[in-house]
Protein backbone atom coordinates (compact mmCIF):
# COMPACT_ATOMS: atom_id res chain seq x y z
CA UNK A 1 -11.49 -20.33 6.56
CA UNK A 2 -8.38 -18.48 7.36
CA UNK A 3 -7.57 -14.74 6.81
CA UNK A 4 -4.81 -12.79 7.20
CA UNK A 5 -5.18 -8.96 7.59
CA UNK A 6 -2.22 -7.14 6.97
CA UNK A 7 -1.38 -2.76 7.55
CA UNK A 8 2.03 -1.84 7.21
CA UNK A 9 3.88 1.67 7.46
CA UNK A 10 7.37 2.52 6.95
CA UNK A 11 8.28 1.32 10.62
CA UNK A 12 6.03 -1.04 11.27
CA UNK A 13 3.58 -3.96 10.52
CA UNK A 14 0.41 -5.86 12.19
CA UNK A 15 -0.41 -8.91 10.90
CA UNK A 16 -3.97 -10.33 12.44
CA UNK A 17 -4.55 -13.66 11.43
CA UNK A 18 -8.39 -14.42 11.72
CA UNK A 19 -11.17 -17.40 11.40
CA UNK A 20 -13.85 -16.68 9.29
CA UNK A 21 -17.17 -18.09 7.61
CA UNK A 22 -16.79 -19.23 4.20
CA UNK A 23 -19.36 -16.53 3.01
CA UNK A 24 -16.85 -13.58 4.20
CA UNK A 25 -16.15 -10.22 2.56
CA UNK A 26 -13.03 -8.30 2.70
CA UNK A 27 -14.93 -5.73 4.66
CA UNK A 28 -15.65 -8.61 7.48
CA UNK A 29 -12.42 -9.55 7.56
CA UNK A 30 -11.13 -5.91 7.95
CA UNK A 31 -13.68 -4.70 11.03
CA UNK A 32 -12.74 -8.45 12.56
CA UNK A 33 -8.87 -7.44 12.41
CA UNK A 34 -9.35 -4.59 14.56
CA UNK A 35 -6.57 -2.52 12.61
CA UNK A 36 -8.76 -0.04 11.69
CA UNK A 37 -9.29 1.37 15.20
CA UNK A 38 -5.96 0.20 16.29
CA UNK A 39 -3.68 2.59 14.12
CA UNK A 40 -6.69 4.85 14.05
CA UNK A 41 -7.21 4.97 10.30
CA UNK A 42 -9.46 6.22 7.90
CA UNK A 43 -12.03 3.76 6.45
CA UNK A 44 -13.05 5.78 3.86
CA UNK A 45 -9.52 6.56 2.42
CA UNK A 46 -8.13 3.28 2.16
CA UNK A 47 -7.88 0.39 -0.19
CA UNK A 48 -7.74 -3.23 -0.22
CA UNK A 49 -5.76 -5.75 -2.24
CA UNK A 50 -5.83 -9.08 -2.02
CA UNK A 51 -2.85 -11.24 -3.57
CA UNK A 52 -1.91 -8.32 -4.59
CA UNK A 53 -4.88 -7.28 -6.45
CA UNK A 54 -6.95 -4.18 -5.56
CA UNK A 55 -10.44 -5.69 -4.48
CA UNK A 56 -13.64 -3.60 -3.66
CA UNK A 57 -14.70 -4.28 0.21
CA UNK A 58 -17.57 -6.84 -1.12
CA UNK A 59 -15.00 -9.21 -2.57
CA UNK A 60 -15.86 -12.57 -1.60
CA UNK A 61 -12.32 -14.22 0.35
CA UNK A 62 -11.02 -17.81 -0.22
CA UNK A 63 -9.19 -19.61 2.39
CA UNK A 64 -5.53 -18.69 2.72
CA UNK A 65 -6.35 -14.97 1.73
CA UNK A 66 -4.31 -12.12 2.95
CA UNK A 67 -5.60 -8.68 2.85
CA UNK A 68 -3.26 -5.90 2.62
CA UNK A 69 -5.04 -2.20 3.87
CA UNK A 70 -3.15 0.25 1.80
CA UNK A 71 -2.36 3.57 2.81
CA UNK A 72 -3.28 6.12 0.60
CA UNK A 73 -0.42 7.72 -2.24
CA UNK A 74 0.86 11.00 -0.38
CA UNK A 75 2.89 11.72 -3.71
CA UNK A 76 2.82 10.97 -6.93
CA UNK A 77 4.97 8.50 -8.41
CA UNK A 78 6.02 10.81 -11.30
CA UNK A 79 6.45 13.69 -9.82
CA UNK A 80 8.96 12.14 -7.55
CA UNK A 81 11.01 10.36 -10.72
CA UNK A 82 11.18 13.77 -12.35
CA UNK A 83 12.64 15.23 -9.42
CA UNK A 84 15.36 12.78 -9.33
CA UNK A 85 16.47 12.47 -13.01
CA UNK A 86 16.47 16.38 -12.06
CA UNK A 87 18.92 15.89 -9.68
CA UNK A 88 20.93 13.08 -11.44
CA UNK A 89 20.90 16.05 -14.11
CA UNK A 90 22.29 18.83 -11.79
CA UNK A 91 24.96 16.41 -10.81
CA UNK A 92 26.35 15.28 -13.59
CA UNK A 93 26.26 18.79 -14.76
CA UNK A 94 28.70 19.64 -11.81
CA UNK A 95 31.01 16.88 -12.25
CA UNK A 96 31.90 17.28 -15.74
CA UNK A 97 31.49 21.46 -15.89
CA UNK A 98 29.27 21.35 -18.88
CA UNK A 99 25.64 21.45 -19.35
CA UNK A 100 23.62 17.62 -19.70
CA UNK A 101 22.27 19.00 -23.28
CA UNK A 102 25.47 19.76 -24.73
CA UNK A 103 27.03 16.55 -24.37
């Protein structure tokens, strides 16, 4: 069957398309890619989806599969919304000379 095995950063991404045996894990498919040792990442903190789906490293793979490695969060989501309606607060305060609250 075929696999594609997909890591991606902000700059960059390496797509490795591969042959496998119809018995194959996600795990095969990732130590076949090479990607791991190639961008020198860590096994242990990454993921794996597959279609877009978050699948342990036993997951059996169907032809056509690709497997995305993803990175790890280095920031949570919500901490990084509140920040901005923070700002979007601190602007609007600025433009209009009067606090958000007493409008």
């Amino acid at each position: 069957m075929k696999i594609d095995v997909v890591y991606a950063t902000a700059d960059a991404q390496d797509c490795v398309a591969l042959e496998l045996p119809e018995a194959a894990t996600a795990a095969d498919a990732i130590r076949r890619s090479g990607l791991v040792a190639a961008w020198k990442l860590d096994l242990a903190g990454l993921a794996f989806a597959v279609r877009g789906r978050v699948v342990a490293a036993d997951a059996r793979l169907a032809d056509g599969d690709r497997i995305e490695l993803l990175r790890p969060v280095s920031v949570d989501p919500k901490d990084v919304r509140r920040r901005r309606a923070a700002r979007r607060s601190r602007r609007k305060t600025a433009a209009t000379g009067t606090p958000a609250a007493n409008r």
